[in-house]
C-alpha atoms as a PDB file:
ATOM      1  CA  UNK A   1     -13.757 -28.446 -33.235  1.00  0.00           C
ATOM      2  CA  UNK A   2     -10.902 -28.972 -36.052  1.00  0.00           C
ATOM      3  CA  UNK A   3     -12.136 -27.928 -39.462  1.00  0.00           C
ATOM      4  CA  UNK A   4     -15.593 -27.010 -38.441  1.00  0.00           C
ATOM      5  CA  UNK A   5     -17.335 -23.808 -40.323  1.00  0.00           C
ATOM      6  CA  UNK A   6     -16.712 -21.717 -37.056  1.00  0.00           C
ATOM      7  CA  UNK A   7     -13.141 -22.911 -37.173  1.00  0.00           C
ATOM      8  CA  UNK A   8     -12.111 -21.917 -40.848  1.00  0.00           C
ATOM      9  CA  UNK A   9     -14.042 -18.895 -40.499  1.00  0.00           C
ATOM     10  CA  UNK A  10     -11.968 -17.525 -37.508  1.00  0.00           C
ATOM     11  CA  UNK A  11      -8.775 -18.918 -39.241  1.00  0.00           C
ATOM     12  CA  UNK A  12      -9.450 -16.669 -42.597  1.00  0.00           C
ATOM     13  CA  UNK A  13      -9.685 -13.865 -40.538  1.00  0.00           C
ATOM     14  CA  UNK A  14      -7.161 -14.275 -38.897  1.00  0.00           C
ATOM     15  CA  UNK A  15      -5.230 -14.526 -42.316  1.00  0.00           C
ATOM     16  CA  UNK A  16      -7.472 -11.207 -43.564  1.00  0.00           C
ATOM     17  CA  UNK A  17      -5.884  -9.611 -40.211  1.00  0.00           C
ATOM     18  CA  UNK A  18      -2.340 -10.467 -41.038  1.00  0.00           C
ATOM     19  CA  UNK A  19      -2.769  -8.987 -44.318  1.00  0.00           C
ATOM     20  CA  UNK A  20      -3.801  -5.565 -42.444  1.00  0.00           C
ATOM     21  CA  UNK A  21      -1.276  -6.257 -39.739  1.00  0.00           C
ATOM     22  CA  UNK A  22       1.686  -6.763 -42.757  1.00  0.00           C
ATOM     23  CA  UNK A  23       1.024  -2.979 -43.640  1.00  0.00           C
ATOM     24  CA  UNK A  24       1.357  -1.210 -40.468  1.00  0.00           C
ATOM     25  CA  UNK A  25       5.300  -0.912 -40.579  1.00  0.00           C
ATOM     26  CA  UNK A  26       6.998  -2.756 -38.100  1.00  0.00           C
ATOM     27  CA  UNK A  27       4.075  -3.417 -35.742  1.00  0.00           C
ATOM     28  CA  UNK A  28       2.673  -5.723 -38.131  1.00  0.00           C
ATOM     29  CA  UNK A  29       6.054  -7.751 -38.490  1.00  0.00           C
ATOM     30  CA  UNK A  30       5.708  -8.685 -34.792  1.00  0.00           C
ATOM     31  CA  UNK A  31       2.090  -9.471 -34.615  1.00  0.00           C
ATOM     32  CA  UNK A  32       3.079 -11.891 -38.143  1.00  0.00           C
ATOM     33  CA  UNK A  33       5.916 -13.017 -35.413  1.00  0.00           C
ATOM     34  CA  UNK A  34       3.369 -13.518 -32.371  1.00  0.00           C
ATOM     35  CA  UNK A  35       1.010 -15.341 -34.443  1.00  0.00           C
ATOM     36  CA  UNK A  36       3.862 -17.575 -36.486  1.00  0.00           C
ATOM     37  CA  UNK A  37       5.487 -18.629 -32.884  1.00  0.00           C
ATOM     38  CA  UNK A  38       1.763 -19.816 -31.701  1.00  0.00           C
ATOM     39  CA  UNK A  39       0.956 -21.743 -34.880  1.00  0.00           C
ATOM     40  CA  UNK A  40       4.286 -23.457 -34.752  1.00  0.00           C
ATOM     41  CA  UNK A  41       4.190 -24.322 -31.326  1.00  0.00           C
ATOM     42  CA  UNK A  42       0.182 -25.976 -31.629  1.00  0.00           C
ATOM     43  CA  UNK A  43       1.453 -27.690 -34.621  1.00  0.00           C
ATOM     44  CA  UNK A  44       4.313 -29.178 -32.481  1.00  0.00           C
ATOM     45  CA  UNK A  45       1.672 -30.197 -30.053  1.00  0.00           C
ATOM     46  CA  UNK A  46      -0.091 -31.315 -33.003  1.00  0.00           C
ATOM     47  CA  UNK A  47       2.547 -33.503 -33.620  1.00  0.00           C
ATOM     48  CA  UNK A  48       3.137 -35.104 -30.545  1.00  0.00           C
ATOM     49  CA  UNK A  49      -0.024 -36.202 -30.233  1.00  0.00           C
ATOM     50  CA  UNK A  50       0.001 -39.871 -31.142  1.00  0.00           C
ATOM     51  CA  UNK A  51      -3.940 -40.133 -31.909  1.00  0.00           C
ATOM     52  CA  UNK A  52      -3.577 -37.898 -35.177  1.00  0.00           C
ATOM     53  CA  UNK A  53      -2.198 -39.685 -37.671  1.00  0.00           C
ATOM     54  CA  UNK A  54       1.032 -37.988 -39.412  1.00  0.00           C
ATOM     55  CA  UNK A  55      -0.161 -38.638 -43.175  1.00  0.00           C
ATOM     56  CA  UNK A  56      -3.937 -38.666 -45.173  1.00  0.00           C
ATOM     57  CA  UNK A  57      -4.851 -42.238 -45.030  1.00  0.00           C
ATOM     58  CA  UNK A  58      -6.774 -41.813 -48.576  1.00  0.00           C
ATOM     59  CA  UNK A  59      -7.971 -45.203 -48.359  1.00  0.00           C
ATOM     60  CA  UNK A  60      -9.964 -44.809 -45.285  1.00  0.00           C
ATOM     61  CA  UNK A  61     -12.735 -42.528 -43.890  1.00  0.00           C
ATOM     62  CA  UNK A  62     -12.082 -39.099 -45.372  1.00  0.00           C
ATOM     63  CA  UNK A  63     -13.168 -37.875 -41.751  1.00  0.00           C
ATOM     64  CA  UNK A  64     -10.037 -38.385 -40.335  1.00  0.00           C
ATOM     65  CA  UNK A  65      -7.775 -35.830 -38.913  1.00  0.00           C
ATOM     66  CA  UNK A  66      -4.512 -35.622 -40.255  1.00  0.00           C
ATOM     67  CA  UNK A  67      -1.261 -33.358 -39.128  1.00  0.00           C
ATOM     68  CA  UNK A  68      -1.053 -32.773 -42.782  1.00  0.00           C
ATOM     69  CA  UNK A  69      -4.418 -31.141 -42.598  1.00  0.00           C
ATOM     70  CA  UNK A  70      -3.695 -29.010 -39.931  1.00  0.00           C
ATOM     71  CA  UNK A  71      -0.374 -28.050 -41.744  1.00  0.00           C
ATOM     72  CA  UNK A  72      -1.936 -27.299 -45.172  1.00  0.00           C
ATOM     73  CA  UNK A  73      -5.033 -25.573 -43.643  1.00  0.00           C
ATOM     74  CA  UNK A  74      -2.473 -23.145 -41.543  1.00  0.00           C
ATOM     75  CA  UNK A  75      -0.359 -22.527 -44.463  1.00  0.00           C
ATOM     76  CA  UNK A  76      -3.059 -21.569 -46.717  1.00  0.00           C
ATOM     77  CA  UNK A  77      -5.137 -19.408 -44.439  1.00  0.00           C
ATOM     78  CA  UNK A  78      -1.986 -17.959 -42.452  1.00  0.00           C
ATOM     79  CA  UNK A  79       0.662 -17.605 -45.471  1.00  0.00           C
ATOM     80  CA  UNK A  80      -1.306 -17.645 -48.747  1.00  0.00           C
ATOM     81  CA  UNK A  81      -3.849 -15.426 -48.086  1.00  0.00           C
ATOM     82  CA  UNK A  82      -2.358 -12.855 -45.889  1.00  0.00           C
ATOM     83  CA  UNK A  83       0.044 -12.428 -49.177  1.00  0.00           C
ATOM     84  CA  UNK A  84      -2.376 -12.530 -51.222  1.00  0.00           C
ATOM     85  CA  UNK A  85      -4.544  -9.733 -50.162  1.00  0.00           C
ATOM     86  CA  UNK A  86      -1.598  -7.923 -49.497  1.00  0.00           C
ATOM     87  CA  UNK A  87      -0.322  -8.172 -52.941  1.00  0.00           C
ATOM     88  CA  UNK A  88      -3.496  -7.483 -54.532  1.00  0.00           C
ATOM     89  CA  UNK A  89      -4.072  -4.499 -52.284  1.00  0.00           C
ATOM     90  CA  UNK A  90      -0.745  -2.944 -53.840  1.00  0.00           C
ATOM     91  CA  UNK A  91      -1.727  -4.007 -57.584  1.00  0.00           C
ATOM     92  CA  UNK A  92      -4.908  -2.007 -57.231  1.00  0.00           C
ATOM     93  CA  UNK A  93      -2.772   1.028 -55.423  1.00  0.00           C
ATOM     94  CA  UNK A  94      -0.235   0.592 -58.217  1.00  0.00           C
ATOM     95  CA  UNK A  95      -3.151   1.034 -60.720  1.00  0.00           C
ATOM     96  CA  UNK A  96      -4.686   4.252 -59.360  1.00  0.00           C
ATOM     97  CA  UNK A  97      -1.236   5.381 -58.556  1.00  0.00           C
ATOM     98  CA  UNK A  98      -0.208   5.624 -62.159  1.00  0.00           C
ATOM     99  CA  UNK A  99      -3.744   7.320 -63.022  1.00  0.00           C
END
């Protein structure tokens, strides 16, 4: 079920995973590049299917599923917060490092 507790849960960790994955040389690139190819091809799915609506109808029901909602949730949990822990993972090593 779309944006269910169960649902972000398993999509954060798969973000915390790419952020361990991004480290590991060249190994991580291509799990990044296996995950990337099967987000963009369910969001194409996503977008063929013509019982989502393609924009937030912010009039209506806030219950409704959007494509936009799939796109932000994927970029945030998939892009921003693999990047994030990665960069903050190299702060903290760059602060013991000069110690």
């Amino acid at each position: 079920m779309p944006f269910s507790a169960p649902w972000w849960f398993w999509l954060s960790l798969t973000g915390v995973s790419l952020a361990g994955a991004l480290g590991v040389k060249f190994v991580g690139l291509f799990i990044i590049l296996q995950v990337g190819l099967n987000t963009i091809a369910d969001l194409w799915y996503l977008f063929g299917d013509l019982s989502l609506s393609l924009v937030a109808e912010w009039l209506c029901s806030g219950s409704q599923v959007t494509v936009g909602k799939h796109l932000t949730a994927r970029v945030l949990c998939l892009i921003v917060l693999p990047l994030a822990l990665y960069t903050a993972t190299f702060a903290v090593h760059f602060m013991v490092l000069s110690k």
